[in-house]
N, C-alpha and C. Protein backbone atom coordinates (compact mmCIF):
# COMPACT_ATOMS: atom_id res chain seq x y z
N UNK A 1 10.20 15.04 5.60
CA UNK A 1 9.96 13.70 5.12
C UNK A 1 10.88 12.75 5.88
N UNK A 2 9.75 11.25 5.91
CA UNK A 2 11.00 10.86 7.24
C UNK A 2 12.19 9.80 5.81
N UNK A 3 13.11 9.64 6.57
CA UNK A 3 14.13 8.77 5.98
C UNK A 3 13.97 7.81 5.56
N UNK A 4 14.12 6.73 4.57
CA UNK A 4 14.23 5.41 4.06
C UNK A 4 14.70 5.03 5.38
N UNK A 5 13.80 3.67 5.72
CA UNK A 5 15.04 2.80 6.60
C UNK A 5 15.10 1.60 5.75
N UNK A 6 14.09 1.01 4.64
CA UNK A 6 14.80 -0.39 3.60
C UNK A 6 15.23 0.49 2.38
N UNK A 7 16.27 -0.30 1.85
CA UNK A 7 16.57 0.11 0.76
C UNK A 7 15.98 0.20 -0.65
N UNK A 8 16.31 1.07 -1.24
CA UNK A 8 15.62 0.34 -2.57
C UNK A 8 16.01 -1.15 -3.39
N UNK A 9 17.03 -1.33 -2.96
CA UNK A 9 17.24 -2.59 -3.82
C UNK A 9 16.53 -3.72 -2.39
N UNK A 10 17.07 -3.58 -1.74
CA UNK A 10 15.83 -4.65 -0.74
C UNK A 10 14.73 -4.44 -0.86
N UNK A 11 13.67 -2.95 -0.82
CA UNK A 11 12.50 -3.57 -0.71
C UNK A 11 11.67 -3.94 -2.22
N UNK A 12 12.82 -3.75 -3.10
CA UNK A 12 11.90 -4.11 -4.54
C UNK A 12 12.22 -5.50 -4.68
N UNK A 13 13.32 -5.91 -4.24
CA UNK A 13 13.34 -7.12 -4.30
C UNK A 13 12.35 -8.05 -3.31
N UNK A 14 11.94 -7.76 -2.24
CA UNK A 14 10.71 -8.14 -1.82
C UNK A 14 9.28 -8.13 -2.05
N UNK A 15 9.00 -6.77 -2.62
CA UNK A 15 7.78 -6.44 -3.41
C UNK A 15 7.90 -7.47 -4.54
N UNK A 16 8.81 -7.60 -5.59
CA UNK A 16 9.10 -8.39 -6.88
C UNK A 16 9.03 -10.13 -6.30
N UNK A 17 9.72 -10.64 -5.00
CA UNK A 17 9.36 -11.78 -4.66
C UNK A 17 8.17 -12.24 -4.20
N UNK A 18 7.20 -11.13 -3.48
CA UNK A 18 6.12 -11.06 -3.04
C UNK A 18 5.11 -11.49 -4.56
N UNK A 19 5.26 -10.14 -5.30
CA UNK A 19 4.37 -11.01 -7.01
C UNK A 19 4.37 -12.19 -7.17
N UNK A 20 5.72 -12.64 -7.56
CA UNK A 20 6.06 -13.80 -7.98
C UNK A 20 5.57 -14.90 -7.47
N UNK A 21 5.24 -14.91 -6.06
CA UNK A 21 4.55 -16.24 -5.47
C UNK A 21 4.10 -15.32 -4.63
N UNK A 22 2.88 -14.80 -3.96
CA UNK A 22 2.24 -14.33 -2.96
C UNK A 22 1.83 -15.09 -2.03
N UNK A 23 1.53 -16.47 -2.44
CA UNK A 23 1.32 -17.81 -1.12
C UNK A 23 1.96 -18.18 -0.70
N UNK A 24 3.71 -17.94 -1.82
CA UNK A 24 4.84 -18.77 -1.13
C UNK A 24 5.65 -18.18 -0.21
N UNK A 25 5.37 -16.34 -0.21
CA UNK A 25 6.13 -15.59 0.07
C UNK A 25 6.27 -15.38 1.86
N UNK A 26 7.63 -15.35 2.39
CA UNK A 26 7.64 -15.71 3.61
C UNK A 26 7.05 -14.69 4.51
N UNK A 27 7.17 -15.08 5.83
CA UNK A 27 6.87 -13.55 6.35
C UNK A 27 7.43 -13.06 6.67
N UNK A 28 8.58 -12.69 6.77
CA UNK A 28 9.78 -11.54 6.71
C UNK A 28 10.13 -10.69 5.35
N UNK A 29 9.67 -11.51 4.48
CA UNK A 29 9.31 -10.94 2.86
C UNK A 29 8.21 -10.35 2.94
N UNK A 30 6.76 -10.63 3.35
CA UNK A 30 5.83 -9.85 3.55
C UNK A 30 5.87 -8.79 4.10
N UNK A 31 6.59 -8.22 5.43
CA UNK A 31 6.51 -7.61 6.23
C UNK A 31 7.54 -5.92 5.31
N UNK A 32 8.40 -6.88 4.57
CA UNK A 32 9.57 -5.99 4.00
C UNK A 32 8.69 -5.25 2.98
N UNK A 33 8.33 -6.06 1.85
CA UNK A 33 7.42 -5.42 1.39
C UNK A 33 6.45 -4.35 1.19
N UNK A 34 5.68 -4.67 2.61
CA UNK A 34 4.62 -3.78 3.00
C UNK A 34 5.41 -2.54 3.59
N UNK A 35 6.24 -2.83 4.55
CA UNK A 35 7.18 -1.39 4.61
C UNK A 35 7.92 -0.50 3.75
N UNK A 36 7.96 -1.82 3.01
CA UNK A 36 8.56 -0.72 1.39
C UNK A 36 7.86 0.69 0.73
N UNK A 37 6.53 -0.23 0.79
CA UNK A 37 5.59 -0.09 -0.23
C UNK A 37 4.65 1.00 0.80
N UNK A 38 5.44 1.00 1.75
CA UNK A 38 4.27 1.92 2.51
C UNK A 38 5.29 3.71 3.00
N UNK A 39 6.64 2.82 3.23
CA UNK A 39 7.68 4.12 2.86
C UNK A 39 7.23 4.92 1.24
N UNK A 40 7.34 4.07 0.17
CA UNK A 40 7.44 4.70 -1.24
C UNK A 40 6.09 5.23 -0.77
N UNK A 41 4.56 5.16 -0.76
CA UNK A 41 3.49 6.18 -0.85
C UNK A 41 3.93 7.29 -0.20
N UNK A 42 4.51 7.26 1.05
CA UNK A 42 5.25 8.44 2.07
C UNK A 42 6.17 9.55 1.48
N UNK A 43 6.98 8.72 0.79
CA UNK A 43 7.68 9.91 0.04
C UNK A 43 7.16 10.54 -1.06
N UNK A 44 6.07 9.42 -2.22
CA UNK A 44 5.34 10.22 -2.92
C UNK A 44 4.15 11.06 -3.13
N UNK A 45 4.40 11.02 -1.58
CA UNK A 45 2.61 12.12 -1.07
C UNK A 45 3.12 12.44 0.27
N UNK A 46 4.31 13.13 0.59
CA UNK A 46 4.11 13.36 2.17
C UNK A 46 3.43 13.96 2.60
N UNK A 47 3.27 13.76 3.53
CA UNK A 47 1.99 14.62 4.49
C UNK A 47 1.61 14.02 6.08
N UNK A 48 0.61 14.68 6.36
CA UNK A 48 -0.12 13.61 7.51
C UNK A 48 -1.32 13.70 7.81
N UNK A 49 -2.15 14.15 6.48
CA UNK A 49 -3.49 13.70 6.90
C UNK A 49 -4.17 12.51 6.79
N UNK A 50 -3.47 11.86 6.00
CA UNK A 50 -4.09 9.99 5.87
C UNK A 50 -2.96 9.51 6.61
N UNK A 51 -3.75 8.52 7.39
CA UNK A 51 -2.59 7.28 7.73
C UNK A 51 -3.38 6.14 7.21
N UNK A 52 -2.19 4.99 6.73
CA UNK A 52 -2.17 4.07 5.90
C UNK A 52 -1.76 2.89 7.25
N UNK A 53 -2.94 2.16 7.46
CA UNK A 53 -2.31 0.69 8.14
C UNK A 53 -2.78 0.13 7.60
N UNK A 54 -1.52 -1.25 7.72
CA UNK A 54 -1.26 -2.53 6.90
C UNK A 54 -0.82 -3.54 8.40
N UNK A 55 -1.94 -3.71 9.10
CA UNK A 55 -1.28 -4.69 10.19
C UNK A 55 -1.40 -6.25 10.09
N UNK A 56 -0.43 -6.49 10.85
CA UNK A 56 0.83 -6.05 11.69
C UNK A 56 2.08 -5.96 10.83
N UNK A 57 2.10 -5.54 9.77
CA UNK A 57 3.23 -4.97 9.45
C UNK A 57 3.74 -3.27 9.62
N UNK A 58 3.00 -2.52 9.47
CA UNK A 58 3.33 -1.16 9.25
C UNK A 58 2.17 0.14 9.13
N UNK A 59 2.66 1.13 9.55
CA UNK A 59 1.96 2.05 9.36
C UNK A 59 2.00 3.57 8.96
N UNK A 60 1.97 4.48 7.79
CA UNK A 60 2.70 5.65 7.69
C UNK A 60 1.74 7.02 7.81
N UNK A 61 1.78 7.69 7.28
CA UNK A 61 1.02 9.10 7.44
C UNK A 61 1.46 9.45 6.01
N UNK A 62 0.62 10.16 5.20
CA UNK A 62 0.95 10.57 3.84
C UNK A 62 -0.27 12.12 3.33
N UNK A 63 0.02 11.94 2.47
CA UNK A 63 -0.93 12.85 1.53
C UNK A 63 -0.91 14.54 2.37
N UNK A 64 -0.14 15.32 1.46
CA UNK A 64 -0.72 17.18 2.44
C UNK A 64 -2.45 17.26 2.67
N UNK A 65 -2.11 18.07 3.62
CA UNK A 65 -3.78 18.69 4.35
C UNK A 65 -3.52 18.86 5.99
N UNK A 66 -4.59 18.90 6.44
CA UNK A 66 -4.69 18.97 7.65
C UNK A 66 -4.39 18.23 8.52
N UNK A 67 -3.24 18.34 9.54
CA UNK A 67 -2.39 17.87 10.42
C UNK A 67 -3.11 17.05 11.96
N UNK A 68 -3.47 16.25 12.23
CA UNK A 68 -4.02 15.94 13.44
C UNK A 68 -3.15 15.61 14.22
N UNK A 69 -3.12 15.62 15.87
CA UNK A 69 -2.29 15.97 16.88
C UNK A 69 -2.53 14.49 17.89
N UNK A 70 -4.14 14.35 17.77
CA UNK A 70 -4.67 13.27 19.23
C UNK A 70 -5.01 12.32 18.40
N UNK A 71 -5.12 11.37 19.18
CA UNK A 71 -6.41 10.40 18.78
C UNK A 71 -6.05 9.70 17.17
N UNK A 72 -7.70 9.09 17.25
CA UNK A 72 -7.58 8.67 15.50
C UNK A 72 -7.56 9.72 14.74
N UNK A 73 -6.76 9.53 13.59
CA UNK A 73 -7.13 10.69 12.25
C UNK A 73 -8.50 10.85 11.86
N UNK A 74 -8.61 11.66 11.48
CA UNK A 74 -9.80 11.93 10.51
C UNK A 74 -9.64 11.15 9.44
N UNK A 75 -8.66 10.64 8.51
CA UNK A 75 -8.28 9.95 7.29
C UNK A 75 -7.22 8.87 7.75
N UNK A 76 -8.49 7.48 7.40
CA UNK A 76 -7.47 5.99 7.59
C UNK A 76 -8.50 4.92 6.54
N UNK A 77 -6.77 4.89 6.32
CA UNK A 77 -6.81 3.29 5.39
C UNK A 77 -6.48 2.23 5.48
N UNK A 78 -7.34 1.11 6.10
CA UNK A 78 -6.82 0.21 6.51
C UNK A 78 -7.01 -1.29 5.65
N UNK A 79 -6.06 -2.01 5.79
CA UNK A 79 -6.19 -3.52 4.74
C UNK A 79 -5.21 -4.34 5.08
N UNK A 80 -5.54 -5.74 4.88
CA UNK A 80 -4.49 -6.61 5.01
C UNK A 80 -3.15 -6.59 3.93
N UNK A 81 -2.61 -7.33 4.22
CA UNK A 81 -0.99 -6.88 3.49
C UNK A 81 -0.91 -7.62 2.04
N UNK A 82 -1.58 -8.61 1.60
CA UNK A 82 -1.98 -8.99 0.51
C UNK A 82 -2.91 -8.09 -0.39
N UNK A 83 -4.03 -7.18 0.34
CA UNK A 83 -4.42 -6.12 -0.07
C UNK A 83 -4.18 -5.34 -0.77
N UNK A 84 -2.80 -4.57 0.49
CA UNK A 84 -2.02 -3.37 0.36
C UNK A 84 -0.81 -3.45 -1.02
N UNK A 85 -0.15 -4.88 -1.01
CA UNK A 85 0.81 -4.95 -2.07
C UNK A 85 0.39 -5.43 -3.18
N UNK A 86 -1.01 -6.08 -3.60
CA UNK A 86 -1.69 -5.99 -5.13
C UNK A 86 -2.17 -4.49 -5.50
N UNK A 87 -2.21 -3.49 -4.13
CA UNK A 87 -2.78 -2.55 -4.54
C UNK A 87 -1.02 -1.34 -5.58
N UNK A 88 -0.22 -1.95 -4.58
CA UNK A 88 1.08 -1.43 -4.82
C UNK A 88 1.40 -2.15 -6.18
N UNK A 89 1.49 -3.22 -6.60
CA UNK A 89 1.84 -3.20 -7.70
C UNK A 89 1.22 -3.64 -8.67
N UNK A 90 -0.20 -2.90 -8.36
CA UNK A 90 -1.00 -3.15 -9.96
C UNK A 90 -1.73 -4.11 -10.02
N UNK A 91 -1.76 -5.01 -9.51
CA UNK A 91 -2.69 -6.40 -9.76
C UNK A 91 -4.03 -6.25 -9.07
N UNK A 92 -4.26 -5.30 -8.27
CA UNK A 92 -5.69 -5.45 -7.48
C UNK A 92 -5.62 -3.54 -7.90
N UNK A 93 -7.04 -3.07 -8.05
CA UNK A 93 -7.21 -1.66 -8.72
C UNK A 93 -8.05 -0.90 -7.37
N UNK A 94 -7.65 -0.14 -6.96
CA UNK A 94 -8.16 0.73 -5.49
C UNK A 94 -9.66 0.46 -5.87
N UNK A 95 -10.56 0.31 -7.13
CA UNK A 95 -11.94 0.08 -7.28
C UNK A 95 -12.76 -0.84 -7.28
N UNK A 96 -11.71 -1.75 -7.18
CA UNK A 96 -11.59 -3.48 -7.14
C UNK A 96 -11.81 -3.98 -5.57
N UNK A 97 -10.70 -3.28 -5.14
CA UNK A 97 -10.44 -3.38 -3.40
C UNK A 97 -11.72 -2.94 -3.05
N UNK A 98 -12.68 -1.87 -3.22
CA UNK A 98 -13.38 -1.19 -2.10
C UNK A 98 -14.70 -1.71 -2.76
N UNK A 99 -14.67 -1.79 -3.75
CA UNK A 99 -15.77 -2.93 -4.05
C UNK A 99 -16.40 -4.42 -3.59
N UNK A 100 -15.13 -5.07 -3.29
CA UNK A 100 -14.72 -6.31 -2.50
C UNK A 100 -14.56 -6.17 -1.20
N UNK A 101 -14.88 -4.84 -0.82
CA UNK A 101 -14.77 -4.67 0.82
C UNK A 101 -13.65 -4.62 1.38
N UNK A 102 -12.15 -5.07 0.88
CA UNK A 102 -10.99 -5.27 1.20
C UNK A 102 -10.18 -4.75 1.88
N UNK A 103 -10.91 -3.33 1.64
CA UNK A 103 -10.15 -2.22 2.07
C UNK A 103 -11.37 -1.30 3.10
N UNK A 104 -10.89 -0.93 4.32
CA UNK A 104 -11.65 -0.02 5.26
C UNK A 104 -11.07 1.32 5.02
N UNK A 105 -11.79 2.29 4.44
CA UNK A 105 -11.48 3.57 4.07
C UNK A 105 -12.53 4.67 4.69
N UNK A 106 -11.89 5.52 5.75
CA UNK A 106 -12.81 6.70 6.05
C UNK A 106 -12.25 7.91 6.28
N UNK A 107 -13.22 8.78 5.73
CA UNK A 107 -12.40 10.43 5.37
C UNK A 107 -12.74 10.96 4.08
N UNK A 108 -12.60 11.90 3.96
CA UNK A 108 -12.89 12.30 2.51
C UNK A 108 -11.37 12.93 2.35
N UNK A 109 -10.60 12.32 2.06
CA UNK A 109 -9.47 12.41 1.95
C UNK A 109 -8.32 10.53 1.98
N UNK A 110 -9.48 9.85 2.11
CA UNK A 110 -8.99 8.39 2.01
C UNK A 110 -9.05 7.50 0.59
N UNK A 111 -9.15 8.20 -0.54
CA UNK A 111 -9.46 7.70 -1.68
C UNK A 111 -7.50 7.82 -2.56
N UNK A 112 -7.13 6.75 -2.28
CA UNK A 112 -5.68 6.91 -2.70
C UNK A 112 -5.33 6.33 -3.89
N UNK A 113 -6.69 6.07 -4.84
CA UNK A 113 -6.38 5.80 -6.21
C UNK A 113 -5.40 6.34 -7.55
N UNK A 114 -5.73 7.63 -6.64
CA UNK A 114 -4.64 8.73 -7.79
C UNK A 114 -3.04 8.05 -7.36
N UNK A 115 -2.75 7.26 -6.24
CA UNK A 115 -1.53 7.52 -5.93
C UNK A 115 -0.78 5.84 -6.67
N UNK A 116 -1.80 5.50 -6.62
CA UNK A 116 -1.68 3.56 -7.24
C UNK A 116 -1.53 3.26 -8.58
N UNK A 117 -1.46 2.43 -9.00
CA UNK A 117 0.06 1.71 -8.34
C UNK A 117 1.27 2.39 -7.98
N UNK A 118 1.73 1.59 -7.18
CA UNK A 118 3.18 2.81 -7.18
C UNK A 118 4.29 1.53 -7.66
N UNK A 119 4.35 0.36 -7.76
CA UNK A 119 5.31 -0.45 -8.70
C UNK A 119 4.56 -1.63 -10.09
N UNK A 120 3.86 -0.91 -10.48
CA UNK A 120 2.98 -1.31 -11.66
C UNK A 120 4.49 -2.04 -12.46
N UNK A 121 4.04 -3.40 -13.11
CA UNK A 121 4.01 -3.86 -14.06
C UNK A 121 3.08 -4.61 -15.55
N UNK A 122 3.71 -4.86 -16.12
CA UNK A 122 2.55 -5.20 -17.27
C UNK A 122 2.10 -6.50 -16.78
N UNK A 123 2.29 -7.63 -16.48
CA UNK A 123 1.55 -8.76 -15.36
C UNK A 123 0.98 -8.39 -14.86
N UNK A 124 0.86 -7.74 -13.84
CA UNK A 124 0.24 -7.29 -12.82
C UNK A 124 -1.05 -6.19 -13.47
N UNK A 125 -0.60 -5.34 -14.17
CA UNK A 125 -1.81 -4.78 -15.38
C UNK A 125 -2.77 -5.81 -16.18
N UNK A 126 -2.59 -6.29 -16.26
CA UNK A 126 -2.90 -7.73 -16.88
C UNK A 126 -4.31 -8.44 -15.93
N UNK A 127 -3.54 -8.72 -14.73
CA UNK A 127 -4.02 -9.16 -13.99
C UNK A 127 -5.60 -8.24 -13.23
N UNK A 128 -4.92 -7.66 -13.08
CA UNK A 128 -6.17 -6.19 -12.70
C UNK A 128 -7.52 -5.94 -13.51
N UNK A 129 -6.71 -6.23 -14.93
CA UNK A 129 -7.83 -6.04 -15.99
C UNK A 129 -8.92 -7.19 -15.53
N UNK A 130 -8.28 -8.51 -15.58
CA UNK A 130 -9.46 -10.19 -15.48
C UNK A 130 -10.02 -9.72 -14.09
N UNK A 131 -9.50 -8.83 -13.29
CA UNK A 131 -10.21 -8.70 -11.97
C UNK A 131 -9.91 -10.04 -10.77
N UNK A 132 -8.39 -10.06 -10.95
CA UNK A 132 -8.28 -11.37 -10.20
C UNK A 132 -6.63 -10.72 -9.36
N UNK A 133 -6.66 -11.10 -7.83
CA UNK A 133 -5.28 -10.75 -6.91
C UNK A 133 -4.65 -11.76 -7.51
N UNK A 134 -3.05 -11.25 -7.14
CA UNK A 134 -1.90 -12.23 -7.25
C UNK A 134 -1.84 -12.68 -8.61
């Protein structure tokens, strides 16, 4: 498993500033965020048969299975970073996203609902329910 390079108290505090205003939020806060939030799936599913891009911020490899060497993976998830961090903390529902097209998912191994939210709050639960981001 690879190493933290943000901290936990930095990148929750970015994810948590990111909620709080998502229009206002800068882009060095965005970027932190999405690396946060894309480290935490990494450690809570390592692996490398899905890779997860969020460009141009970041990109990781997660979930056990089958290892690919070349080329594209067999398993990618791709979305913008407003996407990726309603999907991280609860406010947008992985069924919501792929419904809305939001999200480009291919593989049978790209369905990362089981792994979401990974910083759920009750706002953000809230929010998910009316079917509305941010």
């Amino acid at each position: 498993m690879a190493a933290r390079r943000i901290s936990d108290e930095t990148g929750l505090a970015a994810v948590r500033a990111w909620e709080a205003d998502p229009e206002g939020a800068g882009r060095s806060t965005v970027a932190t965020a999405v690396r946060y939030a894309l480290e935490e799936l990494a450690h809570r599913a390592p692996g490398n048969s899905v890779e997860v891009r969020v460009p141009p911020f970041g990109v990781t490899q997660a979930i056990e299975g089958p290892r690919h060497t070349r080329g594209t993976p067999p398993n990618v998830v791709e979305m913008p970073a407003p996407v990726w961090l309603g999907l991280a903390t609860g406010s947008l529902t992985w069924g919501q996203a792929r419904a809305e097209h939001a999200v480009d998912a291919s593989g049978n191994r790209s369905d990362l609902s089981a792994l979401l939210p990974l910083f759920a709050t009750r706002a953000a639960a809230r929010r998910a329910r009316k079917g509305t981001l941010g």
